[in-house]
C-alpha atoms as a PDB file:
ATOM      1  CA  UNK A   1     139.001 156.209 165.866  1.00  0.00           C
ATOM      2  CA  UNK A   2     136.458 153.665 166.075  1.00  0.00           C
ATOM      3  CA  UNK A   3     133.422 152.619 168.587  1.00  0.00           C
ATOM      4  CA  UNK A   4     135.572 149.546 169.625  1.00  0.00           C
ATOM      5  CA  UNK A   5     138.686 151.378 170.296  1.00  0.00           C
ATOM      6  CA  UNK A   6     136.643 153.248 172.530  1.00  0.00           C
ATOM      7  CA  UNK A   7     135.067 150.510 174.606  1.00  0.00           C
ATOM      8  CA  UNK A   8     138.593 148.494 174.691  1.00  0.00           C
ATOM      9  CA  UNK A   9     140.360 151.544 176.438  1.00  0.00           C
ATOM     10  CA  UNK A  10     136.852 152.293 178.771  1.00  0.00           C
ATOM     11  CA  UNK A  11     138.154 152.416 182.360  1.00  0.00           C
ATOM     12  CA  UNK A  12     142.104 153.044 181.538  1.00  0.00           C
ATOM     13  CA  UNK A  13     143.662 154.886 184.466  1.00  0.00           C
ATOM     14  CA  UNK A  14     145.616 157.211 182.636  1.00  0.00           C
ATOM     15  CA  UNK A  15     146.091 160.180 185.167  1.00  0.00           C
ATOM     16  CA  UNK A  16     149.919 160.084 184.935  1.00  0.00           C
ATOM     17  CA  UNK A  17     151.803 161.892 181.935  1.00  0.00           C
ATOM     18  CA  UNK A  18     153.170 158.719 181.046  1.00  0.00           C
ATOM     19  CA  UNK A  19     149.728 156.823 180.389  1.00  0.00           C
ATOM     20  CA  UNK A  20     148.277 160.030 178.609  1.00  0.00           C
ATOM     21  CA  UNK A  21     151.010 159.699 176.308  1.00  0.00           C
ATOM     22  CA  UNK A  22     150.617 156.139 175.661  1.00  0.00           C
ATOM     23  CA  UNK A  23     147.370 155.660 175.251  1.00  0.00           C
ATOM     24  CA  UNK A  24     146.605 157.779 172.299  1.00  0.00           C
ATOM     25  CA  UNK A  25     149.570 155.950 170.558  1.00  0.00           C
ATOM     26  CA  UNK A  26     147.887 152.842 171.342  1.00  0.00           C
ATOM     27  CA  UNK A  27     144.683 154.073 169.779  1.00  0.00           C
ATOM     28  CA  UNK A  28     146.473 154.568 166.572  1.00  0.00           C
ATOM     29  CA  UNK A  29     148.154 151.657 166.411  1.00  0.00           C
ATOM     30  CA  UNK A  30     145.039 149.469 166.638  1.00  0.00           C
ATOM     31  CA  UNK A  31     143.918 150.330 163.573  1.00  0.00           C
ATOM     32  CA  UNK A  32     147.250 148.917 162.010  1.00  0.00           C
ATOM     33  CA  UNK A  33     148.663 145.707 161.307  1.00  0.00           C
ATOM     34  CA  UNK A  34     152.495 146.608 162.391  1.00  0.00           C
ATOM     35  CA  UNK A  35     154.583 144.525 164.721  1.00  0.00           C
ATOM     36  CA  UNK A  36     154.438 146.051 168.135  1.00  0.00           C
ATOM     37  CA  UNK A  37     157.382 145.528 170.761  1.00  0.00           C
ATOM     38  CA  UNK A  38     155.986 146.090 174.485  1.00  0.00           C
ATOM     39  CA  UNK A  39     159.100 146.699 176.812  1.00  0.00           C
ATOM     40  CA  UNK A  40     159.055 147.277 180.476  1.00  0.00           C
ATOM     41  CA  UNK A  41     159.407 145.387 183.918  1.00  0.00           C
ATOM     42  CA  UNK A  42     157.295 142.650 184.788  1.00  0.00           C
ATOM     43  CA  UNK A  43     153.979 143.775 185.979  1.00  0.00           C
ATOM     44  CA  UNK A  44     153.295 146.563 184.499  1.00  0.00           C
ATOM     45  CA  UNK A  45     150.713 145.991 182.369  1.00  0.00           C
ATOM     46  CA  UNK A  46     152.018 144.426 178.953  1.00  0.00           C
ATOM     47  CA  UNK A  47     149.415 141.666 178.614  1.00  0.00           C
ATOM     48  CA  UNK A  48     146.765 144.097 178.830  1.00  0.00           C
ATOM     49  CA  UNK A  49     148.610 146.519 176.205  1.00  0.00           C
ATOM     50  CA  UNK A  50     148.370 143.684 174.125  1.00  0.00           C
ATOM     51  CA  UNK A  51     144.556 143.123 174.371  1.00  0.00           C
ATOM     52  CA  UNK A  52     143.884 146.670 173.858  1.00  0.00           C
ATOM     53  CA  UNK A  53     146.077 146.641 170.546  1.00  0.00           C
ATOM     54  CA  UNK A  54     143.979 143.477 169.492  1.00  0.00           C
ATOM     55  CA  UNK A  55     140.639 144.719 170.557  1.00  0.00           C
ATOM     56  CA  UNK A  56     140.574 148.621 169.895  1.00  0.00           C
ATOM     57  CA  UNK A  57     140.995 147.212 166.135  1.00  0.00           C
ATOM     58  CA  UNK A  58     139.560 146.027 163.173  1.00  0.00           C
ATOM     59  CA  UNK A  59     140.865 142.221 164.236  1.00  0.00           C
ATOM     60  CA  UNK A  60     138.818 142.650 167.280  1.00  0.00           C
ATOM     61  CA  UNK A  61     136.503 139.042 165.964  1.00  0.00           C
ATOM     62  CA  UNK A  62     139.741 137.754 164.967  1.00  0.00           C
ATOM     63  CA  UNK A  63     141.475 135.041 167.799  1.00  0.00           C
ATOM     64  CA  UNK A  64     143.868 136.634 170.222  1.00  0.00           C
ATOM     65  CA  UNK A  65     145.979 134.009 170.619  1.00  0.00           C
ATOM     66  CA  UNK A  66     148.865 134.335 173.810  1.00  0.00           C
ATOM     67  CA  UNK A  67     152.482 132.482 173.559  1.00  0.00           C
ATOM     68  CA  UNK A  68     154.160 132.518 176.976  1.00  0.00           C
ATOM     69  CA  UNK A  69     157.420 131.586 175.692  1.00  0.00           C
ATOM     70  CA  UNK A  70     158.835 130.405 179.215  1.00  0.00           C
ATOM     71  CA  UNK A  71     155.748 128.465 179.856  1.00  0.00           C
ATOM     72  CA  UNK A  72     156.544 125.586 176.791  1.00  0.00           C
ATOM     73  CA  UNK A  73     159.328 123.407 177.000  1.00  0.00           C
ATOM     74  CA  UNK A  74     162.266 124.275 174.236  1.00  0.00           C
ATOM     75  CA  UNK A  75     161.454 120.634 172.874  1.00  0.00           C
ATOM     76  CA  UNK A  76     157.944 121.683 172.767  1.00  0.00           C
ATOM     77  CA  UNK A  77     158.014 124.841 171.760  1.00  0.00           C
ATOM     78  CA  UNK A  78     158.260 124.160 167.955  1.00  0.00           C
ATOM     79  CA  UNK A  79     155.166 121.942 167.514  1.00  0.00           C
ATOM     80  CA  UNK A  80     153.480 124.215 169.711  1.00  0.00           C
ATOM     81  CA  UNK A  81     153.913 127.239 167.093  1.00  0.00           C
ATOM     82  CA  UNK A  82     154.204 125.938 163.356  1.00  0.00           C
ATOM     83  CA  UNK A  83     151.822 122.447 164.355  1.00  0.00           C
ATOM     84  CA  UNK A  84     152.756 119.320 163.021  1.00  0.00           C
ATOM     85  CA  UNK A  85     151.948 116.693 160.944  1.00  0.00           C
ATOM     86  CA  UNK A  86     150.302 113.094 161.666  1.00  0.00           C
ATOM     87  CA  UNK A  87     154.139 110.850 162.236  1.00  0.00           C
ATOM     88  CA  UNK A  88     156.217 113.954 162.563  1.00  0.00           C
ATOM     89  CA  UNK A  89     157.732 112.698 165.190  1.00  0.00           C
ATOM     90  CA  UNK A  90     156.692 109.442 168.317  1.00  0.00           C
ATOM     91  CA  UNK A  91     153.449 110.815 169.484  1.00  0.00           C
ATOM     92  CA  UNK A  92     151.935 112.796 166.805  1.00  0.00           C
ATOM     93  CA  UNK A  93     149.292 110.201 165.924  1.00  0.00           C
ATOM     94  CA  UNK A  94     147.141 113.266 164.408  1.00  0.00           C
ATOM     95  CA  UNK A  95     148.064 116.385 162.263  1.00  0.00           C
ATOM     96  CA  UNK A  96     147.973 119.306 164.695  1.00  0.00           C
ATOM     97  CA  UNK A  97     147.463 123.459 163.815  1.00  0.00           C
ATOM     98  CA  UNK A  98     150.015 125.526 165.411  1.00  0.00           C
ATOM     99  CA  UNK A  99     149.505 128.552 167.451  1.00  0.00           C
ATOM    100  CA  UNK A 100     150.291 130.645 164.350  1.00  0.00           C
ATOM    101  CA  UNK A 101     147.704 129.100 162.357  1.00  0.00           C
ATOM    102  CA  UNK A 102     145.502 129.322 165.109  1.00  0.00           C
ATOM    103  CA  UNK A 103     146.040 133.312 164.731  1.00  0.00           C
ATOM    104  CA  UNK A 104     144.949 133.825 161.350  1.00  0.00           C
ATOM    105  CA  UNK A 105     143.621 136.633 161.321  1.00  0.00           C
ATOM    106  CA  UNK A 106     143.764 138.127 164.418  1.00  0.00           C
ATOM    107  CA  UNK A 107     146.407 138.618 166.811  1.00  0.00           C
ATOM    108  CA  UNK A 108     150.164 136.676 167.802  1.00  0.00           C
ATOM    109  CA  UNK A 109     151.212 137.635 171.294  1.00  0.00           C
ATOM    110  CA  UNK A 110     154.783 136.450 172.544  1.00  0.00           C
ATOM    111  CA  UNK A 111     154.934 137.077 175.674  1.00  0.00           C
ATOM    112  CA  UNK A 112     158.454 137.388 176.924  1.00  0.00           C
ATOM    113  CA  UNK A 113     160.344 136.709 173.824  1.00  0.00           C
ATOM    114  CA  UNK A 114     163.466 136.872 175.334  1.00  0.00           C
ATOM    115  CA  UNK A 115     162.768 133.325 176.207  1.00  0.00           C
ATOM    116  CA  UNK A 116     162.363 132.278 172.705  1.00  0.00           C
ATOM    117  CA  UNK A 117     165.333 129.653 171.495  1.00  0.00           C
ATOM    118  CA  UNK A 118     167.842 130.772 168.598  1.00  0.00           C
ATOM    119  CA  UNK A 119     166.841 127.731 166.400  1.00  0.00           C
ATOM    120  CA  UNK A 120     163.043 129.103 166.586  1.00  0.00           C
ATOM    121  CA  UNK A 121     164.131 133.011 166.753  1.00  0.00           C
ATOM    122  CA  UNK A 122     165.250 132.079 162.947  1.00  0.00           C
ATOM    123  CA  UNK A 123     162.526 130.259 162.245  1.00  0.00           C
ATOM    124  CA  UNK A 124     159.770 132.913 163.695  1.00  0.00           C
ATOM    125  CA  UNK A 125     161.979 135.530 161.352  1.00  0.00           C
ATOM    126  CA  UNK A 126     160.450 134.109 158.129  1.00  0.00           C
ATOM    127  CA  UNK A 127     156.986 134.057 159.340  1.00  0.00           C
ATOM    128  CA  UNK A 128     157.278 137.981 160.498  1.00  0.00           C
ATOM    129  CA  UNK A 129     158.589 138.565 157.115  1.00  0.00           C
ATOM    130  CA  UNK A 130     156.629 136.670 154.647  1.00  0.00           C
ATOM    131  CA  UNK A 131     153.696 135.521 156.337  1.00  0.00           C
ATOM    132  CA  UNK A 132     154.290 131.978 155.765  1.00  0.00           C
ATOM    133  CA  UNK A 133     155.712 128.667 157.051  1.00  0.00           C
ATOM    134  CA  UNK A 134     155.425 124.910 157.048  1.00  0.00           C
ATOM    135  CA  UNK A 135     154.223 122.440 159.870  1.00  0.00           C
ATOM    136  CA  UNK A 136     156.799 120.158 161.822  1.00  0.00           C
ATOM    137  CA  UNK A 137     156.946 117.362 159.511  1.00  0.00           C
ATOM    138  CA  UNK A 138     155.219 118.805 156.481  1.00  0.00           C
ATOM    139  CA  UNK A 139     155.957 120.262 153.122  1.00  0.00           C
ATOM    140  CA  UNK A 140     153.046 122.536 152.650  1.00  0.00           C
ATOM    141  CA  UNK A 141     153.470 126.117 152.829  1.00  0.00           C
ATOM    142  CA  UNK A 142     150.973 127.634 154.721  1.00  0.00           C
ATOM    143  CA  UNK A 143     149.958 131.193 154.413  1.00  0.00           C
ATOM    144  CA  UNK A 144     148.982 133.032 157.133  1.00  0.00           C
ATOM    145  CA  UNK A 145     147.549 136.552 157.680  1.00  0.00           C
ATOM    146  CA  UNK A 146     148.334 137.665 161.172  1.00  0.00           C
ATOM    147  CA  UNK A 147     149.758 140.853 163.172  1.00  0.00           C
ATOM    148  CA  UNK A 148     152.326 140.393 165.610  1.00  0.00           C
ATOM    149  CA  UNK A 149     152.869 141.690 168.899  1.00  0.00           C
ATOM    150  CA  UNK A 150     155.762 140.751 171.603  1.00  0.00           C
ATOM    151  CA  UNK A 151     156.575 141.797 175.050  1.00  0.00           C
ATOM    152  CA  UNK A 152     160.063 141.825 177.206  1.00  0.00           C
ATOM    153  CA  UNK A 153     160.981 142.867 180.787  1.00  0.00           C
ATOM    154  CA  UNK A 154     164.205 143.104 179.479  1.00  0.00           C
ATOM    155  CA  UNK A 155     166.130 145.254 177.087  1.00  0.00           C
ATOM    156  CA  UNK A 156     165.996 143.554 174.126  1.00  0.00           C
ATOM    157  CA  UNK A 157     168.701 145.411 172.811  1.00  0.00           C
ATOM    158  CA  UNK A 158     170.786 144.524 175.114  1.00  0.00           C
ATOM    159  CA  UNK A 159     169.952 140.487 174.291  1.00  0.00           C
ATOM    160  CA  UNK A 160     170.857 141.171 170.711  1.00  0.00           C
ATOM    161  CA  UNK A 161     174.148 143.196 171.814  1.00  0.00           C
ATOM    162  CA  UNK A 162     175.313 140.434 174.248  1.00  0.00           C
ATOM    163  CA  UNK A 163     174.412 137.357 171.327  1.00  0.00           C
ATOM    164  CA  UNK A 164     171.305 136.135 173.027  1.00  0.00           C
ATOM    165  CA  UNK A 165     168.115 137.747 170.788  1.00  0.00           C
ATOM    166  CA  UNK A 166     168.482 137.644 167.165  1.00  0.00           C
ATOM    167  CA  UNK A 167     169.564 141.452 165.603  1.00  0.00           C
ATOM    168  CA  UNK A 168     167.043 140.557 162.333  1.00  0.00           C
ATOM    169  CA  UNK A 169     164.197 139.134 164.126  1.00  0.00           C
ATOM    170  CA  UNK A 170     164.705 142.216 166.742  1.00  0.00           C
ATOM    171  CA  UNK A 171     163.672 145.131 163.949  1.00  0.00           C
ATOM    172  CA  UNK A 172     161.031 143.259 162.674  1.00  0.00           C
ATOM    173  CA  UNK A 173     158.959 142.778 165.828  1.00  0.00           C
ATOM    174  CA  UNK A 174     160.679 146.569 167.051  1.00  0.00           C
ATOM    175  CA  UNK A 175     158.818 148.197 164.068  1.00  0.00           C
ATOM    176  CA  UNK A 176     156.487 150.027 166.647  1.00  0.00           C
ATOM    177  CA  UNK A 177     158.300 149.823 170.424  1.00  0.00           C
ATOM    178  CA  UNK A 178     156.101 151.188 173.361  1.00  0.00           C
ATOM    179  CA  UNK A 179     158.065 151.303 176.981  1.00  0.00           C
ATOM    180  CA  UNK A 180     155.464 150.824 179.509  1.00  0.00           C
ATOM    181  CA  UNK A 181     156.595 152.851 182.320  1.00  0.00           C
ATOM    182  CA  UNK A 182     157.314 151.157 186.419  1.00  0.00           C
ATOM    183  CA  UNK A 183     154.167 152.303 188.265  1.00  0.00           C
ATOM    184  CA  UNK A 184     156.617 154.592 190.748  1.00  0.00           C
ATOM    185  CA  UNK A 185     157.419 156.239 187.651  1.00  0.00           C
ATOM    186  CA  UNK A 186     153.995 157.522 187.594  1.00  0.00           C
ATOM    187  CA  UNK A 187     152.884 157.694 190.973  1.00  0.00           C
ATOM    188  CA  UNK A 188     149.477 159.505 190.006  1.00  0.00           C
ATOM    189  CA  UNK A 189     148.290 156.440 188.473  1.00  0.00           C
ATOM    190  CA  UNK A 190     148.504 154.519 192.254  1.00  0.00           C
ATOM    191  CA  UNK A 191     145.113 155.613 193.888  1.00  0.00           C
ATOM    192  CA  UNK A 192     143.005 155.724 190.716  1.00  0.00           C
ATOM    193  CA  UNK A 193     144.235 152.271 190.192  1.00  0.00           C
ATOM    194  CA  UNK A 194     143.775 151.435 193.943  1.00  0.00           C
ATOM    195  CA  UNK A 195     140.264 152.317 194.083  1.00  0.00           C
ATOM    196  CA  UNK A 196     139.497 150.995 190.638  1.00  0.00           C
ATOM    197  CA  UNK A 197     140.775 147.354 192.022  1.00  0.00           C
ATOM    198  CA  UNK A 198     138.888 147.958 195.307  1.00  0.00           C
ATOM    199  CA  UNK A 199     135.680 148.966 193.006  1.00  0.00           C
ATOM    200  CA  UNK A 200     136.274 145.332 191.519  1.00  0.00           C
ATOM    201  CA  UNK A 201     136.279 143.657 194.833  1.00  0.00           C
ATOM    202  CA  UNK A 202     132.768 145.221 195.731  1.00  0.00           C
ATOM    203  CA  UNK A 203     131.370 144.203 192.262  1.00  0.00           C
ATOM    204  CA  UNK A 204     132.251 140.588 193.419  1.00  0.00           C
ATOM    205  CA  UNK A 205     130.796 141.052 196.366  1.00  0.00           C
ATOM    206  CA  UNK A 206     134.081 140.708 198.350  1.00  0.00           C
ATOM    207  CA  UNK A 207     133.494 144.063 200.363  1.00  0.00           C
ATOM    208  CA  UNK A 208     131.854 146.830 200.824  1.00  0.00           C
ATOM    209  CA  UNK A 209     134.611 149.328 201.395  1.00  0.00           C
ATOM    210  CA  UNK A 210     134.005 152.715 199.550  1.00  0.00           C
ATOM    211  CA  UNK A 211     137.931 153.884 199.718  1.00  0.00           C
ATOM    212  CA  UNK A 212     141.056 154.475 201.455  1.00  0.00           C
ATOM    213  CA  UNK A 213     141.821 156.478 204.354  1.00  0.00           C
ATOM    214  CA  UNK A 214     143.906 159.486 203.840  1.00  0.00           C
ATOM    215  CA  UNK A 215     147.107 157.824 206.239  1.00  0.00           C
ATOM    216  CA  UNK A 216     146.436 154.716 203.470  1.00  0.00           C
ATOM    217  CA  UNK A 217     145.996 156.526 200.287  1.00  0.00           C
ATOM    218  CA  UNK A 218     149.800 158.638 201.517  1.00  0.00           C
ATOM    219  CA  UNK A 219     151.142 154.953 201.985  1.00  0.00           C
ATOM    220  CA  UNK A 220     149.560 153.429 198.872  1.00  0.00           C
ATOM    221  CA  UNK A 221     151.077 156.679 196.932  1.00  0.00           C
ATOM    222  CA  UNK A 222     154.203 156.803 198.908  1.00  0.00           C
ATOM    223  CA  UNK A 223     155.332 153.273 198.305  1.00  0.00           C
ATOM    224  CA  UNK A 224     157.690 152.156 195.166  1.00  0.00           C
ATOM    225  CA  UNK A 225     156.055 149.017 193.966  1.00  0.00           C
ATOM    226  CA  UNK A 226     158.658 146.574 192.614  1.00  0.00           C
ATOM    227  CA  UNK A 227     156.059 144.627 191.667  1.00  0.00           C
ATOM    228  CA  UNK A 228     153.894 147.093 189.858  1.00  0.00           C
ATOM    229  CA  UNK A 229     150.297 147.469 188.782  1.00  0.00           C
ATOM    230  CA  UNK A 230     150.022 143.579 189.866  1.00  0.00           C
ATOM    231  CA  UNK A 231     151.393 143.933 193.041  1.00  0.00           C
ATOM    232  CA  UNK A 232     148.983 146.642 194.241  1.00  0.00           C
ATOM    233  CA  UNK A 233     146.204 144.822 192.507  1.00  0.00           C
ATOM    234  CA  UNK A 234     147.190 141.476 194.474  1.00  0.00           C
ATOM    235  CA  UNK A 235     147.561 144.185 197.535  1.00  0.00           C
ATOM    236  CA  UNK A 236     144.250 145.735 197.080  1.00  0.00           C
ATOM    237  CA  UNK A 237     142.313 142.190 197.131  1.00  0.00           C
ATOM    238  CA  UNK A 238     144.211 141.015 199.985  1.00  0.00           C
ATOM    239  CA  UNK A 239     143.005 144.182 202.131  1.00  0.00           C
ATOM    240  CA  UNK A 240     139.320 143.485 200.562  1.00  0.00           C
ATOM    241  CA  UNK A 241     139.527 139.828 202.183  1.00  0.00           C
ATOM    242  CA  UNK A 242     139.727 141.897 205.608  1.00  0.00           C
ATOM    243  CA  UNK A 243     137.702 145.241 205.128  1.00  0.00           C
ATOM    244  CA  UNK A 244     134.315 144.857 205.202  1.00  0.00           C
ATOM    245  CA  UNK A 245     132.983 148.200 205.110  1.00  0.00           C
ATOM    246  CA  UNK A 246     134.022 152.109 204.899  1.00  0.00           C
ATOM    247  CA  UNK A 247     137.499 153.304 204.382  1.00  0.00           C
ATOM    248  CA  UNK A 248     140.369 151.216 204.348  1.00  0.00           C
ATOM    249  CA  UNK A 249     142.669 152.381 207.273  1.00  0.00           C
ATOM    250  CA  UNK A 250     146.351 152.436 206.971  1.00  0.00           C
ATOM    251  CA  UNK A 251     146.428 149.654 209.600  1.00  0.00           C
ATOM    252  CA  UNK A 252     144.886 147.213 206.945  1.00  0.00           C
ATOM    253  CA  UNK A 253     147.708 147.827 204.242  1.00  0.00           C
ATOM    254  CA  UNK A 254     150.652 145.082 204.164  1.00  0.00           C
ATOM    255  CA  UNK A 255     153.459 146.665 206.811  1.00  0.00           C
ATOM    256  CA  UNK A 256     155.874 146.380 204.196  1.00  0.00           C
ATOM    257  CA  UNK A 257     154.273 149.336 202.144  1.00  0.00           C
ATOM    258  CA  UNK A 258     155.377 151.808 205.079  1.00  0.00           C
ATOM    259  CA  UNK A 259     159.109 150.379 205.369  1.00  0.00           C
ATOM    260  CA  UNK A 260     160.220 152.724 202.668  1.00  0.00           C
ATOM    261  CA  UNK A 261     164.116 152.472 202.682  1.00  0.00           C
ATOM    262  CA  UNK A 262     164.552 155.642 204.105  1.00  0.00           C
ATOM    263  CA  UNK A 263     162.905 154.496 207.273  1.00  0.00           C
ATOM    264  CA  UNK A 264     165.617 151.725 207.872  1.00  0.00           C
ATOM    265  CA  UNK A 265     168.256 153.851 209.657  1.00  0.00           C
ATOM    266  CA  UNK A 266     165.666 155.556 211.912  1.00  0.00           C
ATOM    267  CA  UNK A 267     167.210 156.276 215.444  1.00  0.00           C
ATOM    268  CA  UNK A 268     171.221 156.282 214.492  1.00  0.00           C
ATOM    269  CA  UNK A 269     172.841 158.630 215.746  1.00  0.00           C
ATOM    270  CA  UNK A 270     174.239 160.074 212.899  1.00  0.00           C
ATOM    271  CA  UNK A 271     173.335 160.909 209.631  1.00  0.00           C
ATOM    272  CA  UNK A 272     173.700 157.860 206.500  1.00  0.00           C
ATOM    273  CA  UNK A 273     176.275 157.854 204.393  1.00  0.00           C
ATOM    274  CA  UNK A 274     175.453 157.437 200.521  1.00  0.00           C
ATOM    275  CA  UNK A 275     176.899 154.225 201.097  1.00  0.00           C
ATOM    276  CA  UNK A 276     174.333 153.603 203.836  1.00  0.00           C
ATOM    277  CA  UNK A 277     171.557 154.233 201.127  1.00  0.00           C
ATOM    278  CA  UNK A 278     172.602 152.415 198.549  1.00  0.00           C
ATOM    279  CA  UNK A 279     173.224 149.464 200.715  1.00  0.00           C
ATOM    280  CA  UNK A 280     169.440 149.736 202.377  1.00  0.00           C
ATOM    281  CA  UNK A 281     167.728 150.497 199.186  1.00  0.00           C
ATOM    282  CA  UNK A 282     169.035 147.130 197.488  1.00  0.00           C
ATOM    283  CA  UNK A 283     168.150 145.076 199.881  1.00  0.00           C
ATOM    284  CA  UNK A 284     164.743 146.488 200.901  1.00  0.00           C
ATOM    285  CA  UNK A 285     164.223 146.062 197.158  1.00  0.00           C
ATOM    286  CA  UNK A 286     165.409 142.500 196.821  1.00  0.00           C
ATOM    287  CA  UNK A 287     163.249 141.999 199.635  1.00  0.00           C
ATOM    288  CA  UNK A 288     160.417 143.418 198.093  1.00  0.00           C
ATOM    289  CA  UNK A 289     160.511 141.322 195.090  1.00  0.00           C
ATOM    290  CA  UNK A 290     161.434 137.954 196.710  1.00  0.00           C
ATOM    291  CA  UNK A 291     165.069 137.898 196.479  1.00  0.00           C
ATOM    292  CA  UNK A 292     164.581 137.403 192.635  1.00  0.00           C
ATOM    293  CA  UNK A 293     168.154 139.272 190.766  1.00  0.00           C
ATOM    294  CA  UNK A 294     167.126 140.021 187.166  1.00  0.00           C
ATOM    295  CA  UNK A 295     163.508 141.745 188.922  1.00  0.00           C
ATOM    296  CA  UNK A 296     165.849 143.522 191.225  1.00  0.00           C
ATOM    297  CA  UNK A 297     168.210 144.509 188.632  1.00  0.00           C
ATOM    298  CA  UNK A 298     165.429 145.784 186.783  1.00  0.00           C
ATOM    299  CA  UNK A 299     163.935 147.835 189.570  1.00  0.00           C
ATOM    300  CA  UNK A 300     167.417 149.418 190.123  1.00  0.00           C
ATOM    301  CA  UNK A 301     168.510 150.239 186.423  1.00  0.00           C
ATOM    302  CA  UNK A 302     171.249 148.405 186.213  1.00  0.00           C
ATOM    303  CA  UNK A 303     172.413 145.255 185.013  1.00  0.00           C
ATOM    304  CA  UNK A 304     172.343 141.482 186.805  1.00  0.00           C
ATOM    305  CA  UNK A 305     176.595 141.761 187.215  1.00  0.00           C
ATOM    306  CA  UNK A 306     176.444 145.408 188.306  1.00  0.00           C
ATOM    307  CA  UNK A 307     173.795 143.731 191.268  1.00  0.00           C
ATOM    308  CA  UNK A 308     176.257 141.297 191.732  1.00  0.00           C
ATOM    309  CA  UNK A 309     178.935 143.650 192.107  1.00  0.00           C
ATOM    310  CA  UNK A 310     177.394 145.946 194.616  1.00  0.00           C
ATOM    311  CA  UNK A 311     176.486 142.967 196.659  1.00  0.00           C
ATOM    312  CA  UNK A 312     179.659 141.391 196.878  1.00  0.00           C
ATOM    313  CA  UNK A 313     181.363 145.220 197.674  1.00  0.00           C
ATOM    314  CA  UNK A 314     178.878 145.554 200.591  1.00  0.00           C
ATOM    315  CA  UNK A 315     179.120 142.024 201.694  1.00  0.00           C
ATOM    316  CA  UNK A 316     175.580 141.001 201.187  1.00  0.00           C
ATOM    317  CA  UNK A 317     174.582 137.519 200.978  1.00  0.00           C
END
């Protein structure tokens, strides 16, 4: 294992089993120059999975260079990855290097690859496979040495069962998949990464508090986070904004964080059914993530129609 793979992973909270499994498998797989697929909800730390693949490695001076797929227009998209050449099409008044070119050798990230269209999910096929393409408008092979890495917060599988991911394109970039696990499926990870966040703030300057209170480290661990490793990070600064010193109390955290969904039926007079639960847990958790159906889905492990299904059983809007 080298120096650099080292200093990439400095700092990792990995006090969970989860993360202590990971990690050394990302350690490994640094040093290589197979396709990595990074599956798991949104927020839970893909993107930086990604860096640590591209910097614990010998491609560390090589670009890292990031695709958001849902970020570029479909029409876009295209030019934005193989380039084009000067007249390929009304406004390409200069020949252009793609993103892939851009990547030579270092590191492709697609971020989200679900998103990618089935015209380009063909096209992107070759390139994974032979290292080699042409530019939009251009007959020029171009080689390219690059190592690929994607992410999903969705089962990929399940977009190539249901038609929408291609099945060919899926095993090449699946060569290596990592699962990055929901932060309440590895609740020991939630203070270390707390305090870590609020030792960030006081670097900046932001505060000076030195931790949280024992009532706000139980609701900090207690809490599911929907949202993940960025939610309590965007949680963390927020409470920095209004602690200025010493411990953070429990009185500082966001109120959701205590409205756990076995809170909601407090004070009936009888005990709830496991209709009751069900019922409060989905919408506490489509409140907690905005009222957004695929992240809610996701949350609950189960598909978008089942969602829809429970909803319309128990009348839900």
């Amino acid at each position: 294992m080298t120096t650099a793979t080292h200093e990439a992973l400095a700092g990792v909270v990995a006090e969970s089993r989860a993360m202590r499994e990971l990690l050394p498998l990302v350690r490994r797989l640094a040093e290589t120059r197979s396709p990595v697929l990074l599956q798991g909800e949104t927020g839970t730390g893909k993107d930086l999975v990604a860096h640590w693949l591209h910097y614990g490695g010998p491609r560390r001076d090589g670009p890292f260079v990031k695709v958001h797929c849902p970020s570029i227009p479909e029409e876009l998209l295209e030019s934005e990855l193989f380039g084009h050449e000067k007249g390929a099409f009304t406004d390409a008044r200069h020949s252009k290097a793609g993103k892939i070119e851009m990547a030579a050798g270092g590191t492709l990230y697609f971020d989200q690859v679900q998103d990618l269209a089935p015209p380009l999910q063909a096209k992107l096929l070759r390139v994974v496979e032979e290292r080699r393409f042409e530019r939009v408008g251009g007959t020029r092979t171009i080689e390219v040495e690059v190592r690929f890495v994607a992410s999903a917060n969705v089962d990929l599988a399940d977009a190539v069962r249901s038609g929408r991911f291609r099945e060919d394109l899926f095993h090449r970039l699946n060569v290596v998949p990592l699962r990055i696990a929901p932060l309440r499926n590895r609740r020991e990870d939630v203070l270390p990464l707390a305090e870590a966040f609020l030792a960030r703030e006081r670097d900046r300057g932001t505060t000076a508090a030195v931790g949280f209170a024992p009532e706000a480290a139980e609701i900090l661990k207690g809490y599911l986070w929907p949202g993940n490793v960025r939610e309590l990070r965007s949680v963390v600064e927020r409470v920095a904004l209004v602690v200025d010193s010493g411990e953070v109390p429990a009185a500082a955290l966001p109120p959701q964080l205590a409205e756990q969904p076995a809170t909601l039926w407090a004070g009936r007079d009888r005990r709830p059914t496991l209709r009751d639960v069900e019922q409060a847990y989905i919408r506490w958790v489509l409140d907690a993530v905005g009222g957004s159906q695929t992240r809610a889905a996701a949350v609950l492990g189960i598909s978008r129609k089942a969602l829809w299904e429970k909803r319309r059983r128990y009348g839900m809007s």
